[in-house]
C-alpha atoms as a PDB file:
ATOM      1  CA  UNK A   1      15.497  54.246  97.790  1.00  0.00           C
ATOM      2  CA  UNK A   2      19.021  53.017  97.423  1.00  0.00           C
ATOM      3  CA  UNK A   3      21.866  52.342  99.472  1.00  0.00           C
ATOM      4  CA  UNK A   4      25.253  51.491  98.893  1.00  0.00           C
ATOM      5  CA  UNK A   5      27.940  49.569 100.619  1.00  0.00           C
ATOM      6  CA  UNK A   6      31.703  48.910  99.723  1.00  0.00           C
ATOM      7  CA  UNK A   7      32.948  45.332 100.998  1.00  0.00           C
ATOM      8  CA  UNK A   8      36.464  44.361  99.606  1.00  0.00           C
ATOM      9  CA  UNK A   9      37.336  40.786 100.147  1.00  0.00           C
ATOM     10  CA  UNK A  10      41.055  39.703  99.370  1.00  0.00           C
ATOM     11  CA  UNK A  11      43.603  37.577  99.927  1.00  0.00           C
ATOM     12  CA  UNK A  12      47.905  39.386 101.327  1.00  0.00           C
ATOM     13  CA  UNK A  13      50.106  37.339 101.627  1.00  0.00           C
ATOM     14  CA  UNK A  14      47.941  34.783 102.207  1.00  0.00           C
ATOM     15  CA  UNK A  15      45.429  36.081 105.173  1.00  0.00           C
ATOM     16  CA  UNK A  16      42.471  36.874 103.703  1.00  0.00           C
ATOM     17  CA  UNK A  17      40.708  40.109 104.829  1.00  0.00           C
ATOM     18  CA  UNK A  18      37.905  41.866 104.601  1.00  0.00           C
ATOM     19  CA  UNK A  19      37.199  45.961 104.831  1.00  0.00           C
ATOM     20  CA  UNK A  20      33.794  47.755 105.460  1.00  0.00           C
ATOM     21  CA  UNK A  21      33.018  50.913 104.744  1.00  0.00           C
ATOM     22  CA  UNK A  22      32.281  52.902 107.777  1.00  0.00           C
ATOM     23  CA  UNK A  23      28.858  53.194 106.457  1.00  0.00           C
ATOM     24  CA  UNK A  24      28.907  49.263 106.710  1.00  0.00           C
ATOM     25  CA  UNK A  25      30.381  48.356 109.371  1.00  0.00           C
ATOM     26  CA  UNK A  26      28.688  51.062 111.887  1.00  0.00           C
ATOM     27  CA  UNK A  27      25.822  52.571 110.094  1.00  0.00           C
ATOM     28  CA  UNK A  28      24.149  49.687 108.887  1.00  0.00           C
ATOM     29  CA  UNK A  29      22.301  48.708 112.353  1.00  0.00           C
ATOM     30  CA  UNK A  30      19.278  50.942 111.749  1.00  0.00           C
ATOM     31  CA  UNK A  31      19.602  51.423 108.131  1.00  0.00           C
ATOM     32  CA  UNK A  32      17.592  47.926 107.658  1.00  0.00           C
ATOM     33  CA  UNK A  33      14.745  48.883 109.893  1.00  0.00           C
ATOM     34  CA  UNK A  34      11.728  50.566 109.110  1.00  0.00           C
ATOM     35  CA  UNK A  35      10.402  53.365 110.645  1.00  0.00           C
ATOM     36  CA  UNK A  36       8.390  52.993 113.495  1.00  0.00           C
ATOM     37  CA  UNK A  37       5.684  55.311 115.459  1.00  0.00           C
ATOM     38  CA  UNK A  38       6.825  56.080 119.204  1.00  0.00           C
ATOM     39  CA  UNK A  39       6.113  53.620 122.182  1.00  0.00           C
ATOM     40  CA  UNK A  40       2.822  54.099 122.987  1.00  0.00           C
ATOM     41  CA  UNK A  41       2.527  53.101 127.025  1.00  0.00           C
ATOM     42  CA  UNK A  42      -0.872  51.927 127.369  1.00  0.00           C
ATOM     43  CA  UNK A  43       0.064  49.448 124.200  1.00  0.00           C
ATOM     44  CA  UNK A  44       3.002  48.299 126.491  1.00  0.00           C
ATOM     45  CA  UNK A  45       1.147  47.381 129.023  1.00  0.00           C
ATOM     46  CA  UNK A  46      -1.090  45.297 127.009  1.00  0.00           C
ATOM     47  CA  UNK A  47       1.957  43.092 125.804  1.00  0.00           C
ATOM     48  CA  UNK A  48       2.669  42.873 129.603  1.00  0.00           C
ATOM     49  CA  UNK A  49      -0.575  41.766 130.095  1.00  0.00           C
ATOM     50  CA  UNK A  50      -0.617  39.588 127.958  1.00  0.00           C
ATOM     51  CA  UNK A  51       2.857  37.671 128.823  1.00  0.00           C
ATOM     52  CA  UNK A  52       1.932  37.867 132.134  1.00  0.00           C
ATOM     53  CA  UNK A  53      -1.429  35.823 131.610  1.00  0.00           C
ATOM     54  CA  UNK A  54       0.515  33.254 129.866  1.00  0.00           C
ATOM     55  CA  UNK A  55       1.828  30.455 131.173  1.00  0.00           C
ATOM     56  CA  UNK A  56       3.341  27.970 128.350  1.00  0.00           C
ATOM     57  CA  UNK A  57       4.075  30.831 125.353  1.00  0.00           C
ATOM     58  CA  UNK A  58       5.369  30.068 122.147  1.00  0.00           C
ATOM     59  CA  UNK A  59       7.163  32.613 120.219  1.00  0.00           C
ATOM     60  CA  UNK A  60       7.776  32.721 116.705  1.00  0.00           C
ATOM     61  CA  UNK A  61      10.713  35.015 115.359  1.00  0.00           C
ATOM     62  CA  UNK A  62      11.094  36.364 111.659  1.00  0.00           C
ATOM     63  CA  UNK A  63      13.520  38.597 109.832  1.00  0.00           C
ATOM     64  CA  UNK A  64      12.031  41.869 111.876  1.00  0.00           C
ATOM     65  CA  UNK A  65      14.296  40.706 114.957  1.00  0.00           C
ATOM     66  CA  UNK A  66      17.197  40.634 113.415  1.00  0.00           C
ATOM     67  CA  UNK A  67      17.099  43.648 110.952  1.00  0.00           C
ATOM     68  CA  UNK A  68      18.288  45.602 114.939  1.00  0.00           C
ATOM     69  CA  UNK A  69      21.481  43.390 114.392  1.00  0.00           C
ATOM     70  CA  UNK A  70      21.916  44.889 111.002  1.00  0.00           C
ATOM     71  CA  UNK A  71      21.066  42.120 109.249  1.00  0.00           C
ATOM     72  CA  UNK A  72      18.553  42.914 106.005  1.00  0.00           C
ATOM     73  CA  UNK A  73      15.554  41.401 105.258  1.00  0.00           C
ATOM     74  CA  UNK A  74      13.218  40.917 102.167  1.00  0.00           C
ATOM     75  CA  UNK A  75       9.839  42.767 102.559  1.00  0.00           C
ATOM     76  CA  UNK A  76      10.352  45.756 104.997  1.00  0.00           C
ATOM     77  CA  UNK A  77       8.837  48.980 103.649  1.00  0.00           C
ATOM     78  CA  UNK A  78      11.785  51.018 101.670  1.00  0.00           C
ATOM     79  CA  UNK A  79      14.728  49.314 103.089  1.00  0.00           C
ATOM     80  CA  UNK A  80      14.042  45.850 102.879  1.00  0.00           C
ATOM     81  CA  UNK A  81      15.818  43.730  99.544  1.00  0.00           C
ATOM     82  CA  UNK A  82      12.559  43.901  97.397  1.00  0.00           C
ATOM     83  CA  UNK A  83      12.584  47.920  98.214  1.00  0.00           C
ATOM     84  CA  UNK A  84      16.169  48.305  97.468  1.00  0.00           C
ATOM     85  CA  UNK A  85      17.018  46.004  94.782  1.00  0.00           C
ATOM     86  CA  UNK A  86      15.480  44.058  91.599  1.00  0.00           C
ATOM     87  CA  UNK A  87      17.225  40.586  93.126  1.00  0.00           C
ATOM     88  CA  UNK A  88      15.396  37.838  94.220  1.00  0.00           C
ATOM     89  CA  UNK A  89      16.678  34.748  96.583  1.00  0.00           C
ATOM     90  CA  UNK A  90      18.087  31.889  94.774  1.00  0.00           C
ATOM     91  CA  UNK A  91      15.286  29.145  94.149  1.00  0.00           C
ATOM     92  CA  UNK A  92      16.254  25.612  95.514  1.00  0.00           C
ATOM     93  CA  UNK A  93      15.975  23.810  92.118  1.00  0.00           C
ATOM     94  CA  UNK A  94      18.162  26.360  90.471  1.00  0.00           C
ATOM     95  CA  UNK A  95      20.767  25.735  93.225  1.00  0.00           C
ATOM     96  CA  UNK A  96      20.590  21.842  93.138  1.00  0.00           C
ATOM     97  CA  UNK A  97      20.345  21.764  89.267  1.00  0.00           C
ATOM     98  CA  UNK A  98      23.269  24.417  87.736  1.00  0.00           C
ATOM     99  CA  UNK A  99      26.476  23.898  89.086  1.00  0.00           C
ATOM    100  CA  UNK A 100      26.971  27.630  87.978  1.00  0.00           C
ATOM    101  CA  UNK A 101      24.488  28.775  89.977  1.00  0.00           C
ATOM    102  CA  UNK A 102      26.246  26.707  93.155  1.00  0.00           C
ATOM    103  CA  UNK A 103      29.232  28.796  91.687  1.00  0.00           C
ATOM    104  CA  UNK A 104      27.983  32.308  92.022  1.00  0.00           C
ATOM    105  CA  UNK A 105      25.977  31.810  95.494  1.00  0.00           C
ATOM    106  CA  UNK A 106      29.115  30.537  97.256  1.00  0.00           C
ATOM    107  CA  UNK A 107      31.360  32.902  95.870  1.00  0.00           C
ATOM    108  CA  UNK A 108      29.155  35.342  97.170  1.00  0.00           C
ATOM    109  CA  UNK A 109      28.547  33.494 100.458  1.00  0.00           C
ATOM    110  CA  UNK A 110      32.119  33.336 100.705  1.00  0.00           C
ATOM    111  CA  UNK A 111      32.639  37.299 100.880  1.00  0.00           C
ATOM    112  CA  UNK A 112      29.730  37.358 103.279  1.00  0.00           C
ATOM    113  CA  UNK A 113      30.115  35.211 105.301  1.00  0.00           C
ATOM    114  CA  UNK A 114      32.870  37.121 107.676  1.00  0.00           C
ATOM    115  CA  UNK A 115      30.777  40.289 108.382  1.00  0.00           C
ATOM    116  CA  UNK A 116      27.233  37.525 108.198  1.00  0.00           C
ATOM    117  CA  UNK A 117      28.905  35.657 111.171  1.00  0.00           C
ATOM    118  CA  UNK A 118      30.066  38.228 113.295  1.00  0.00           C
ATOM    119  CA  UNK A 119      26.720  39.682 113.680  1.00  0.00           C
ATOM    120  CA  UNK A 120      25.630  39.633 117.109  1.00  0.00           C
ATOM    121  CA  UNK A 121      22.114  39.296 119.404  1.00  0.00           C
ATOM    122  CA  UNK A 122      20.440  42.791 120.163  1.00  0.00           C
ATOM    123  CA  UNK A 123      17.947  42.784 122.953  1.00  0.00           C
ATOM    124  CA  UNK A 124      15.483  41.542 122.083  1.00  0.00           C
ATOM    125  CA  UNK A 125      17.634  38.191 121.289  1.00  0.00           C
ATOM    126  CA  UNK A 126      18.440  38.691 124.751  1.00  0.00           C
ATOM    127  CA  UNK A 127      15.300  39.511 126.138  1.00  0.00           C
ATOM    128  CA  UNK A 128      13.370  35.923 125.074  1.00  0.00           C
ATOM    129  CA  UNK A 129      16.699  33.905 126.299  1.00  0.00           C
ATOM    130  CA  UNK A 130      15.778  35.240 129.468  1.00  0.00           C
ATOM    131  CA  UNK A 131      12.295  34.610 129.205  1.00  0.00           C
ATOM    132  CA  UNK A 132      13.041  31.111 128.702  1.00  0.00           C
ATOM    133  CA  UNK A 133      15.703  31.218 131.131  1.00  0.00           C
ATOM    134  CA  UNK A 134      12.943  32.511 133.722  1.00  0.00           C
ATOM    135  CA  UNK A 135      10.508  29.529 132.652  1.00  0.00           C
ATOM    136  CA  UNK A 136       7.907  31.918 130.894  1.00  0.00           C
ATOM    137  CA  UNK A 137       8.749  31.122 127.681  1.00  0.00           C
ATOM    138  CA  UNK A 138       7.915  27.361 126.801  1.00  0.00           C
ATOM    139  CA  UNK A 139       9.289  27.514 123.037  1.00  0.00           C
ATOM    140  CA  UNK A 140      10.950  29.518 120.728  1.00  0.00           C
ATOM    141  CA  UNK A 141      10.504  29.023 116.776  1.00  0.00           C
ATOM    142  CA  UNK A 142      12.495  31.248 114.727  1.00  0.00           C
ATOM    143  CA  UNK A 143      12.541  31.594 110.464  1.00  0.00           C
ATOM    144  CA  UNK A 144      15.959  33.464 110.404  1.00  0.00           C
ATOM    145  CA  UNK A 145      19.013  31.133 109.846  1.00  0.00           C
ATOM    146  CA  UNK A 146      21.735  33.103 111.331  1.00  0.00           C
ATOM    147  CA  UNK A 147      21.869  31.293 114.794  1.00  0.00           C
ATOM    148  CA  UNK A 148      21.440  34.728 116.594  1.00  0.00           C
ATOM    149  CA  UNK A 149      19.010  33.052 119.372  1.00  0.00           C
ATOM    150  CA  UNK A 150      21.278  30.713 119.720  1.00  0.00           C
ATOM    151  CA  UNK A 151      24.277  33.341 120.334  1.00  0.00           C
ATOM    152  CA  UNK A 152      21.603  34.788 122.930  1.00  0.00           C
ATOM    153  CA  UNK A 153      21.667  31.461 124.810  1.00  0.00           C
ATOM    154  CA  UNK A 154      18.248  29.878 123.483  1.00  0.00           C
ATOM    155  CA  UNK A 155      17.847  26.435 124.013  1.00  0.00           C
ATOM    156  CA  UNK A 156      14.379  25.411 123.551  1.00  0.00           C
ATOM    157  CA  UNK A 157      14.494  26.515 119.864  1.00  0.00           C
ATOM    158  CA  UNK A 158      13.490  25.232 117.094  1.00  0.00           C
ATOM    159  CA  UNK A 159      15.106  26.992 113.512  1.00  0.00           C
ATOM    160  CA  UNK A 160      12.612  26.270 111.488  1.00  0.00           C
ATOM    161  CA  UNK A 161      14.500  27.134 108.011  1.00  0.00           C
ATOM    162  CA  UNK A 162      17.575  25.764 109.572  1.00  0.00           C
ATOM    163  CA  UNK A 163      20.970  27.760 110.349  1.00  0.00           C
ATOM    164  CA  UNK A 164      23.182  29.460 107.790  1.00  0.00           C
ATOM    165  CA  UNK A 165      26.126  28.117 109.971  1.00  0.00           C
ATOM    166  CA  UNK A 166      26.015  24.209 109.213  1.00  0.00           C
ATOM    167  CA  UNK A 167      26.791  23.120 105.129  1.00  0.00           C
ATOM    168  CA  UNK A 168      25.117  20.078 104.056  1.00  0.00           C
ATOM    169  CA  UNK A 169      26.192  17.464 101.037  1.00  0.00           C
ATOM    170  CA  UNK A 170      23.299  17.425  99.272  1.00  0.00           C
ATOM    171  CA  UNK A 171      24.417  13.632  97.987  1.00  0.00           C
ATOM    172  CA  UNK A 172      25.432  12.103 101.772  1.00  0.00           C
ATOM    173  CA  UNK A 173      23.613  14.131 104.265  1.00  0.00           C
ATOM    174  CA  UNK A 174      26.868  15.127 106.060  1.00  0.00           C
ATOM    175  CA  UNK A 175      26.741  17.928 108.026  1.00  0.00           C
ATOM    176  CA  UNK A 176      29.857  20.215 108.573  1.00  0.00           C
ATOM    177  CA  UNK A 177      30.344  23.831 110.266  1.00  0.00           C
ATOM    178  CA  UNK A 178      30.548  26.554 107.646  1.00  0.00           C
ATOM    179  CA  UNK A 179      33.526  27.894 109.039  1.00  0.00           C
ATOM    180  CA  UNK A 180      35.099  25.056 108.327  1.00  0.00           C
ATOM    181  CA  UNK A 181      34.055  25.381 104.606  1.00  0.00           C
ATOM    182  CA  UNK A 182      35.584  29.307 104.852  1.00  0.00           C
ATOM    183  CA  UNK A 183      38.500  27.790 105.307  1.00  0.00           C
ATOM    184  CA  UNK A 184      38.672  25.217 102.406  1.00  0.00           C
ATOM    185  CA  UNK A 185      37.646  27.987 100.021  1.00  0.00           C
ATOM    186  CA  UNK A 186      40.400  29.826 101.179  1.00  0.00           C
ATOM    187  CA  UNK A 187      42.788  26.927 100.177  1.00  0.00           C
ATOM    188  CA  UNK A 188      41.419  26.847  96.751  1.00  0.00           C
ATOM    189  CA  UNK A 189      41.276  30.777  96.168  1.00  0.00           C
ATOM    190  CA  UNK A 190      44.425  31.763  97.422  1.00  0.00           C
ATOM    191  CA  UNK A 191      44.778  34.834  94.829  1.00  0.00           C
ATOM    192  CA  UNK A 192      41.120  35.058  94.165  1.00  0.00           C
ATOM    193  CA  UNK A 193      39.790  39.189  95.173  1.00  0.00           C
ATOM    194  CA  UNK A 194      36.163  40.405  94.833  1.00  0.00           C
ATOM    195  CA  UNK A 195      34.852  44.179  95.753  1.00  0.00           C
ATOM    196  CA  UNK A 196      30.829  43.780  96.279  1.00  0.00           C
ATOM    197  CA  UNK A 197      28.343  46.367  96.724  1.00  0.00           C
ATOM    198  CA  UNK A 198      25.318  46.184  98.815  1.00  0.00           C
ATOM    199  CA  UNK A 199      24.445  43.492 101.711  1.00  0.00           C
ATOM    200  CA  UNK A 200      21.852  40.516 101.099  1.00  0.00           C
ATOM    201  CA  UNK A 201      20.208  38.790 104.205  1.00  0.00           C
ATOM    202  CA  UNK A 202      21.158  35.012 104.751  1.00  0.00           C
ATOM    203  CA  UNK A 203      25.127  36.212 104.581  1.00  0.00           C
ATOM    204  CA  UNK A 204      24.889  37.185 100.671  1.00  0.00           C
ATOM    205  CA  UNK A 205      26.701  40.181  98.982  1.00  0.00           C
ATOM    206  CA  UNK A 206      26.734  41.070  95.505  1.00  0.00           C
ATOM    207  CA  UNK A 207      28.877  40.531  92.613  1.00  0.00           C
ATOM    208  CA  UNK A 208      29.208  40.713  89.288  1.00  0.00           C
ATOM    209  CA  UNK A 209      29.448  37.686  86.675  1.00  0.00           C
ATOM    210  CA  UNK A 210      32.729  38.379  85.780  1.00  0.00           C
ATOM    211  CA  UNK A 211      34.130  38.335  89.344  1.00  0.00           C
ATOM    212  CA  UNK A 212      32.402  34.892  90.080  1.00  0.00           C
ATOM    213  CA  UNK A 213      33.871  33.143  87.022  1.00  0.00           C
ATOM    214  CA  UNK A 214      37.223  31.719  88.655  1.00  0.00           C
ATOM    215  CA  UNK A 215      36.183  31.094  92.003  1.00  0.00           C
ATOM    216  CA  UNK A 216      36.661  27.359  92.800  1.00  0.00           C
ATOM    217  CA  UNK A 217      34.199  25.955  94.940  1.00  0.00           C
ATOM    218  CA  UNK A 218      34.967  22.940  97.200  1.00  0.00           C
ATOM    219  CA  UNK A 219      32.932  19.024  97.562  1.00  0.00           C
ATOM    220  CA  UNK A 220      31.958  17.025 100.259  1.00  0.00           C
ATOM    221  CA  UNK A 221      35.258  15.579 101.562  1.00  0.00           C
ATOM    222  CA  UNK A 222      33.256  11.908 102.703  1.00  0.00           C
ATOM    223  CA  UNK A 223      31.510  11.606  99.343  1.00  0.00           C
ATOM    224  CA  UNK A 224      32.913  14.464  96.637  1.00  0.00           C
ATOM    225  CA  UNK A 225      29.147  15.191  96.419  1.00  0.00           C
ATOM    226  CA  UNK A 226      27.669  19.264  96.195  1.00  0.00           C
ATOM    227  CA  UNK A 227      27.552  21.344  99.013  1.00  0.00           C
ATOM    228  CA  UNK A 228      24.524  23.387 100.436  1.00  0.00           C
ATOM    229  CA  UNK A 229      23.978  25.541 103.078  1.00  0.00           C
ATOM    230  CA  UNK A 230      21.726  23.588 105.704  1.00  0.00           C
ATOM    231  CA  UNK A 231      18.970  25.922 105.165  1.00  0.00           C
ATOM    232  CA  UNK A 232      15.742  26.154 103.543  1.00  0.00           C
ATOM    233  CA  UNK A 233      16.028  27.992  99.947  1.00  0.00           C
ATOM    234  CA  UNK A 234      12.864  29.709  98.613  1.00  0.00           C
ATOM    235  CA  UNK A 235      10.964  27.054  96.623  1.00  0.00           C
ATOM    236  CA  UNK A 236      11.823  24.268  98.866  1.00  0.00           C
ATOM    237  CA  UNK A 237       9.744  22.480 101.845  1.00  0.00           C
ATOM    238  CA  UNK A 238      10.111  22.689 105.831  1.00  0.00           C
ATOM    239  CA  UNK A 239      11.062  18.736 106.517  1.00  0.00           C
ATOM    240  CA  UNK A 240       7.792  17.075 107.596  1.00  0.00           C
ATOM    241  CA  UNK A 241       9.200  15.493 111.281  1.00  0.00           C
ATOM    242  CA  UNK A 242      10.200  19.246 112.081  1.00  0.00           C
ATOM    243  CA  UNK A 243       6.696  20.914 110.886  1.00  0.00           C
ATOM    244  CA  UNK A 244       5.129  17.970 113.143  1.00  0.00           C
ATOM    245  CA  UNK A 245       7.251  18.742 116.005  1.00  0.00           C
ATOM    246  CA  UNK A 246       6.039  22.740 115.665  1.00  0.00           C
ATOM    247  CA  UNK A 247       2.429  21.600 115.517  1.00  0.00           C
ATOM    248  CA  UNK A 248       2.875  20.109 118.662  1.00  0.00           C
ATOM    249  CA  UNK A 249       4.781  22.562 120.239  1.00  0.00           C
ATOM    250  CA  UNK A 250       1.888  24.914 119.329  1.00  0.00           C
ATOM    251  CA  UNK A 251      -1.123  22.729 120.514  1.00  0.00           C
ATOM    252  CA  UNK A 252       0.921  22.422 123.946  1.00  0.00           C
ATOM    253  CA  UNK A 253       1.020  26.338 124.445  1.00  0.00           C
ATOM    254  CA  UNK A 254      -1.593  28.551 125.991  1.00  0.00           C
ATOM    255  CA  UNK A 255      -0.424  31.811 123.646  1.00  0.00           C
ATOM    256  CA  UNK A 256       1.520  32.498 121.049  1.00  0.00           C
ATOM    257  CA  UNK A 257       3.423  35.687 119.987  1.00  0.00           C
ATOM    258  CA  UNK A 258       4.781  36.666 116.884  1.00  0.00           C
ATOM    259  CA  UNK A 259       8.193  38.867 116.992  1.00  0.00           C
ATOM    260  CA  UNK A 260       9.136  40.714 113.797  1.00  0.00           C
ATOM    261  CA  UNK A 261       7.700  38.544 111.141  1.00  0.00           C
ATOM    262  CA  UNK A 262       4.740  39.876 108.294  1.00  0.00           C
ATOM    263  CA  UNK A 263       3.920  35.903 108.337  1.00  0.00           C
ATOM    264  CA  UNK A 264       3.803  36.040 104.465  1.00  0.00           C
ATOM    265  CA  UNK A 265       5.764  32.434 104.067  1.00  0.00           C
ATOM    266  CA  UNK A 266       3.584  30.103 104.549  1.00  0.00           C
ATOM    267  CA  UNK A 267       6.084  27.916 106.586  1.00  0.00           C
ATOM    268  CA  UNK A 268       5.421  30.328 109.483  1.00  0.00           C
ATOM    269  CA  UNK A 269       1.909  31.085 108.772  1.00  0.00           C
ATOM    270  CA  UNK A 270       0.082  27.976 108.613  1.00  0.00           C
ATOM    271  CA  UNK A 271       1.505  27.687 113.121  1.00  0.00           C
ATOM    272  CA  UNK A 272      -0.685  30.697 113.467  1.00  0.00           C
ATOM    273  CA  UNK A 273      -3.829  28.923 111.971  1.00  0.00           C
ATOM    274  CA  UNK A 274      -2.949  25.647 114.061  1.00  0.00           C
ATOM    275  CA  UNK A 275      -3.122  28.440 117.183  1.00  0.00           C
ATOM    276  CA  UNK A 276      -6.482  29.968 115.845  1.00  0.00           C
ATOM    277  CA  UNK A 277      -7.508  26.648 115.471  1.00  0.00           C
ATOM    278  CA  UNK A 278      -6.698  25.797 119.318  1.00  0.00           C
ATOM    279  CA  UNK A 279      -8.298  29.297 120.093  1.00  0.00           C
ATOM    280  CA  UNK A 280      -5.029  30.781 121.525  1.00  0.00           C
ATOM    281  CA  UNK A 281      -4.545  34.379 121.883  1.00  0.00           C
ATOM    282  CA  UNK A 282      -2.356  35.513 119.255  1.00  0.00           C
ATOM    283  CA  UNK A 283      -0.240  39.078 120.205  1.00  0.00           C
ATOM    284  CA  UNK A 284       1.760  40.482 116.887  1.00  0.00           C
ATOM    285  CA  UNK A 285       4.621  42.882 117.317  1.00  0.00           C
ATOM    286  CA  UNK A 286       6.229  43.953 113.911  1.00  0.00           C
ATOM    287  CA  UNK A 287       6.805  47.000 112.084  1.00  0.00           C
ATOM    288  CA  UNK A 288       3.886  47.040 109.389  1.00  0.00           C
ATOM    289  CA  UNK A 289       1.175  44.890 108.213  1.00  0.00           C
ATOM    290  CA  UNK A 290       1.056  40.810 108.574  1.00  0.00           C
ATOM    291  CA  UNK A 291      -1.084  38.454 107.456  1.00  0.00           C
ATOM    292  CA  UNK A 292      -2.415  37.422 110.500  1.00  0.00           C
ATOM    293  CA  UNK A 293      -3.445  41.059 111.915  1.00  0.00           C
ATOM    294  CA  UNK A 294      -7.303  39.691 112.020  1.00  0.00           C
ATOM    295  CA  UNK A 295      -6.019  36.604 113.802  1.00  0.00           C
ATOM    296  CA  UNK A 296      -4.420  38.921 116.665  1.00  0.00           C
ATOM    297  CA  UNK A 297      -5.787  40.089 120.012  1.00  0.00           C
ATOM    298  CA  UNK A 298      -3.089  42.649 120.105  1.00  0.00           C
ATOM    299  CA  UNK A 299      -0.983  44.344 117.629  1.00  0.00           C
ATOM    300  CA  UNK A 300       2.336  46.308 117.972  1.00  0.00           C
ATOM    301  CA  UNK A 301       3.915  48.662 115.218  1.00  0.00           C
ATOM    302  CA  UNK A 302       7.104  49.080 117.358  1.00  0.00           C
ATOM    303  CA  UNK A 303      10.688  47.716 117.303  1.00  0.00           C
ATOM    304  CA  UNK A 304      11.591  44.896 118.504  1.00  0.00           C
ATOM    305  CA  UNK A 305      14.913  45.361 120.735  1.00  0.00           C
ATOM    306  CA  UNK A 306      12.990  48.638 122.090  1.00  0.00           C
ATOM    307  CA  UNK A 307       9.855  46.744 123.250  1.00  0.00           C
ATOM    308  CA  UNK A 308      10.994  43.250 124.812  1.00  0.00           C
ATOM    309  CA  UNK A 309      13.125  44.670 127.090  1.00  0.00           C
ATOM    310  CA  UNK A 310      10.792  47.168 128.992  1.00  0.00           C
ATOM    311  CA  UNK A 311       8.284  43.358 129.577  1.00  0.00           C
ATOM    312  CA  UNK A 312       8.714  42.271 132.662  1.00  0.00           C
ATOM    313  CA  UNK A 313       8.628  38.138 132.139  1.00  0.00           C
ATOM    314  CA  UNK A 314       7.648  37.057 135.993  1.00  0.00           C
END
């Protein structure tokens, strides 16, 4: 299966701007999510009866939440990155070793960012920050980095890969927003124009070697050291204080539901064995298999913004 989408990114007289297909900019929302069977009601009222029973829930978020927001992910049947493409995420090591490499991802970052940021909650975003807003949820841990909970009003969140919207000097430790850095790359690219086809998740776009060879990519301004997205790249560890704090989180909850995740990292999977451990009921909703199904008292092949909504969190 293939798809295609046109994203032009260029600079007139000096505004940068960037044009979506139609395709891109409207079509894209359910283009990213699997297909799904049709609600079945008696399964919804087993999720209900299960939120209902519990009183301190955890929920853990993955890629499957967001894909509603048209944002891709990686392993979704057919329309997920692995289904659609022959890329592969950029490995941490490659991205602190090769200045190159640091090169092509931000030049690519740089053209996604615009349409990455703009994305907004769907609701099921909206559903759990009211849940939490209603006291029945006790805490939210999400793998996606593009702060969408957070646009939803979450606040007892943890972002357990951290948030594509905060850069990091990998030589300091300083911490700046990422529009911020938009707007320094635009200073040192004032004539610089890329076209990209097709959408990455984690605010990627693709381009081609030769269009990534003059783009100038900025340092830290406090140390002149490399900058990093304050995220966790594949190949590189959870910090330990924040996988401690999870535990916790976890061991303090009396259920714990996974929202559109297959649980195949083992950053997110290793909370579910801490909860089988503690002998919590476990409820799955996500489109396909995970690697916890056996785990689970309840499974749900439905979407995620379709499902939330209709659970009644009192």
């Amino acid at each position: 299966m293939r798809m295609s989408f046109g994203l032009t990114f260029r600079s007139a007289k000096g505004h940068w701007t960037v044009n979506l297909s139609r395709q891109c900019s409207r079509g894209s929302i359910g283009l990213f999510v699997p297909p799904s069977p049709p609600l079945d009601p008696e399964k919804v009222k087993e999720l209900q009866r299960f939120i209902t029973l519990s009183k301190r829930l955890l929920v853990m978020t993955g890629a499957g939440i967001s894909t509603e927001s048209g944002i891709p992910d990686y392993r979704s049947e057919n329309v997920g990155l692995y289904a659609r493409t022959d890329r592969r995420p950029i490995q941490h090591g490659d991205f602190v070793r090769s200045a190159p490499i640091r090169q092509r991802y931000w030049a690519r970052n740089f053209v996604g960012w615009p349409r990455f940021s703009s994305h907004l909650p769907n609701p099921a975003h909206w559903a759990l920050s009211n849940w939490e807003k209603l006291g029945k949820l006790y805490w939210l841990v999400t793998q996606n980095v593009d702060a969408l909970h957070t646009k939803a009003g979450s606040r007892r969140l943890t972002e357990l890969h951290g948030c594509m919207h905060r850069v990091l000097c990998l030589d300091c430790g300083e911490q700046t927003p990422r529009e911020m850095l938009q707007e320094r790359f635009q200073v040192l690219n004032p004539t610089w124009s890329a076209e990209a086809q097709g959408l990455a998740p984690d605010g990627d776009v693709f381009l081609s070697a030769e269009q990534v060879q003059s783009f100038q990519v900025p340092s830290c301004t406090r140390c002149g050291g490399p900058l990093k997205p304050d995220v966790v790249f594949f190949g590189d560890t959870v910090n330990s204080n924040k996988v401690d704090f999870v535990h916790k989180r976890v061991k303090e909850a009396d259920s714990l539901l996974v929202v559109g995740s297959s649980l195949q990292v083992y950053s997110g999977y290793r909370f579910i064995l801490t909860a089988r451990e503690k002998k919590l009921p476990i409820a799955i909703l996500n489109i396909g298999p995970t690697r916890s199904d056996d785990l689970a008292c309840l499974k749900l092949n439905s979407r995620c913004g379709e499902l939330l909504p209709l659970i009644d969190p009192h």
